[in-house]
C-alpha atoms as a PDB file:
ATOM      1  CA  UNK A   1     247.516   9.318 198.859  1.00  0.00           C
ATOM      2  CA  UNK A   2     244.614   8.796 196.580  1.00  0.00           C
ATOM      3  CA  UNK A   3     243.496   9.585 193.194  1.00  0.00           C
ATOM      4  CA  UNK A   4     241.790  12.610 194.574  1.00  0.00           C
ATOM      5  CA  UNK A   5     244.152  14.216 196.345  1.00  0.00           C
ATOM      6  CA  UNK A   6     247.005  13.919 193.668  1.00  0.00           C
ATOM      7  CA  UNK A   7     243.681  15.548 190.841  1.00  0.00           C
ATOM      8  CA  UNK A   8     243.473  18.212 193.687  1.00  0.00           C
ATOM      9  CA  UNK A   9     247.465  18.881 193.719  1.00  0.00           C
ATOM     10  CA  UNK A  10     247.309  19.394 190.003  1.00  0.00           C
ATOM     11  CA  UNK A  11     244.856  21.966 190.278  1.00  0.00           C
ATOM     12  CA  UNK A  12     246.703  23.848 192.678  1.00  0.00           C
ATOM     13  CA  UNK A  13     249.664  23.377 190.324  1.00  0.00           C
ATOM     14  CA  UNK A  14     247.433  24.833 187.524  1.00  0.00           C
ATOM     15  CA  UNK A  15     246.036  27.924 189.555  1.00  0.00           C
ATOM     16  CA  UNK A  16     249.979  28.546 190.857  1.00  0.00           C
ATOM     17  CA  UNK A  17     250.579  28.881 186.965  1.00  0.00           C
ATOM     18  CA  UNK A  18     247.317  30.546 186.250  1.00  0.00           C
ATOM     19  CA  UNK A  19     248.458  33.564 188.423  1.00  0.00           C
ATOM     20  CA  UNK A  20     251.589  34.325 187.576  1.00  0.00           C
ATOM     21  CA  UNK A  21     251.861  37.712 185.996  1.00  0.00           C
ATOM     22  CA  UNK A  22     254.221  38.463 183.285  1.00  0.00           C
ATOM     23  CA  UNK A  23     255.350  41.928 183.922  1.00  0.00           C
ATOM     24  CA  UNK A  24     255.976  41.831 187.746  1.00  0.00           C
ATOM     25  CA  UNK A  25     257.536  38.192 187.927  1.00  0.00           C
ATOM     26  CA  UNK A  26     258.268  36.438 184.314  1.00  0.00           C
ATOM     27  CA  UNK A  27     259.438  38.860 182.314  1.00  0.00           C
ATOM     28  CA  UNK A  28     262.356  40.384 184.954  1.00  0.00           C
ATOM     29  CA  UNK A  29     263.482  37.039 185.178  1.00  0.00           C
ATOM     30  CA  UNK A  30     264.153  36.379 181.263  1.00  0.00           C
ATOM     31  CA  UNK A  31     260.613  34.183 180.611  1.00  0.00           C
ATOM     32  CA  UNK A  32     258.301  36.958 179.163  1.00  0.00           C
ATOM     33  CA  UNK A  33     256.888  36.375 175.679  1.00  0.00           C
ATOM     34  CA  UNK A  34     258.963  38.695 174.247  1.00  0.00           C
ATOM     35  CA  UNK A  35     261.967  36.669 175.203  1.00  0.00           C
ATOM     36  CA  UNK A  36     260.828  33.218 173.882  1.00  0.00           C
ATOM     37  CA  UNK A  37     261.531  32.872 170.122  1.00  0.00           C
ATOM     38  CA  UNK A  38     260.475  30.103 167.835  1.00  0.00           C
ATOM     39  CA  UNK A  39     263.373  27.818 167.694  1.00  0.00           C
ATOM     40  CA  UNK A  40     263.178  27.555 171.538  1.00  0.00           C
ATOM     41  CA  UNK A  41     260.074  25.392 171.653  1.00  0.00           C
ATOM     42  CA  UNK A  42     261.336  21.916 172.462  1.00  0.00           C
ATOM     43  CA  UNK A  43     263.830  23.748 174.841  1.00  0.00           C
ATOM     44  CA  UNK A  44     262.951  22.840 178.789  1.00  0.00           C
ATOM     45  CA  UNK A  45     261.870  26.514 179.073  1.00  0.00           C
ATOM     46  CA  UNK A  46     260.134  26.923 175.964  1.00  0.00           C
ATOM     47  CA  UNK A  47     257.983  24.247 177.110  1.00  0.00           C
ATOM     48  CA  UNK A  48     257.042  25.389 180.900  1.00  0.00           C
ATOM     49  CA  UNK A  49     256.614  28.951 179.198  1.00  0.00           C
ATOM     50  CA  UNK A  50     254.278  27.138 177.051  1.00  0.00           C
ATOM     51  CA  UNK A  51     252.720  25.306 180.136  1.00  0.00           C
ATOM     52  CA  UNK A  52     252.430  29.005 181.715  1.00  0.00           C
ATOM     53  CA  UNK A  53     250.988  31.103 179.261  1.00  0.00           C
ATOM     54  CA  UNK A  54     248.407  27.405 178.491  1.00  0.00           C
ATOM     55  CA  UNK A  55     246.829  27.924 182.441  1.00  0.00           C
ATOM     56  CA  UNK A  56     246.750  31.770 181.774  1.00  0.00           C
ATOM     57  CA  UNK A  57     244.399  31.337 178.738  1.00  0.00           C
ATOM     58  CA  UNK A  58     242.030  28.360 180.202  1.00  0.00           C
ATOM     59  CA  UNK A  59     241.464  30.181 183.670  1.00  0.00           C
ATOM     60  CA  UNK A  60     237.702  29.945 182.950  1.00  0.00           C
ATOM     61  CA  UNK A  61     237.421  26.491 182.929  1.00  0.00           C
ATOM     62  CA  UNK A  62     240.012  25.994 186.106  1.00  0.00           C
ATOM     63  CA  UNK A  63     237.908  28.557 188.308  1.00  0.00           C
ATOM     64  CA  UNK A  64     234.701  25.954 187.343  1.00  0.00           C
ATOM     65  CA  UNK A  65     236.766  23.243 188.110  1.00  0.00           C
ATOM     66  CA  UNK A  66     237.703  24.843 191.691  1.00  0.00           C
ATOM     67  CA  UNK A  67     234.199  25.337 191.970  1.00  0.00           C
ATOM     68  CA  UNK A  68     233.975  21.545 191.629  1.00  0.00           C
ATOM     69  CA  UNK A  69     236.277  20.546 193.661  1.00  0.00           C
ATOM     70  CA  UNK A  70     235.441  22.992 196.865  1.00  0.00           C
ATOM     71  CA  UNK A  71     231.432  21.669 196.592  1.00  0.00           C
ATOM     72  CA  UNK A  72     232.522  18.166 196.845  1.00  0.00           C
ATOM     73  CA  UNK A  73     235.143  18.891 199.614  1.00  0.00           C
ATOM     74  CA  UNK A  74     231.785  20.442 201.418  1.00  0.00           C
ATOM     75  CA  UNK A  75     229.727  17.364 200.648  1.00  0.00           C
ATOM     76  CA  UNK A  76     232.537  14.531 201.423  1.00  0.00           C
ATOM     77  CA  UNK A  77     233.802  16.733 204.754  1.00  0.00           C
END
């Protein structure tokens, strides 16, 4: 396993987060925004909600970073 393929796992990671909606599948299970308050923040959860709602607002710059990474997968083979 090389560097490229474990960059190429955390993008997938980041697009997995990056697509989760709130309303169908966070917030039924008790991790909407509405159910994180402030003193939760150095909580386990309060940090992977963080993590989660972090992909949701940078999904510009991870769909030109797919684009990256699917143009050198074409030029590499």
């Amino acid at each position: 396993m090389g560097l490229w393929t474990l960059l190429e796992g955390f993008l997938l990671l980041a697009n997995a987060l990056a697509i989760l909606n709130e309303d169908r599948f966070l917030a039924p299970r008790g991790w909407g925004l509405s159910d994180f308050s402030a003193g939760q923040t150095k909580s386990f959860k309060g940090q992977v909600l963080g993590l989660i709602y972090a992909t949701q607002y940078l999904r510009f710059p991870l769909i030109l970073l797919n684009s990256i990474c699917i143009i050198v997968k074409l030029v590499s083979g």
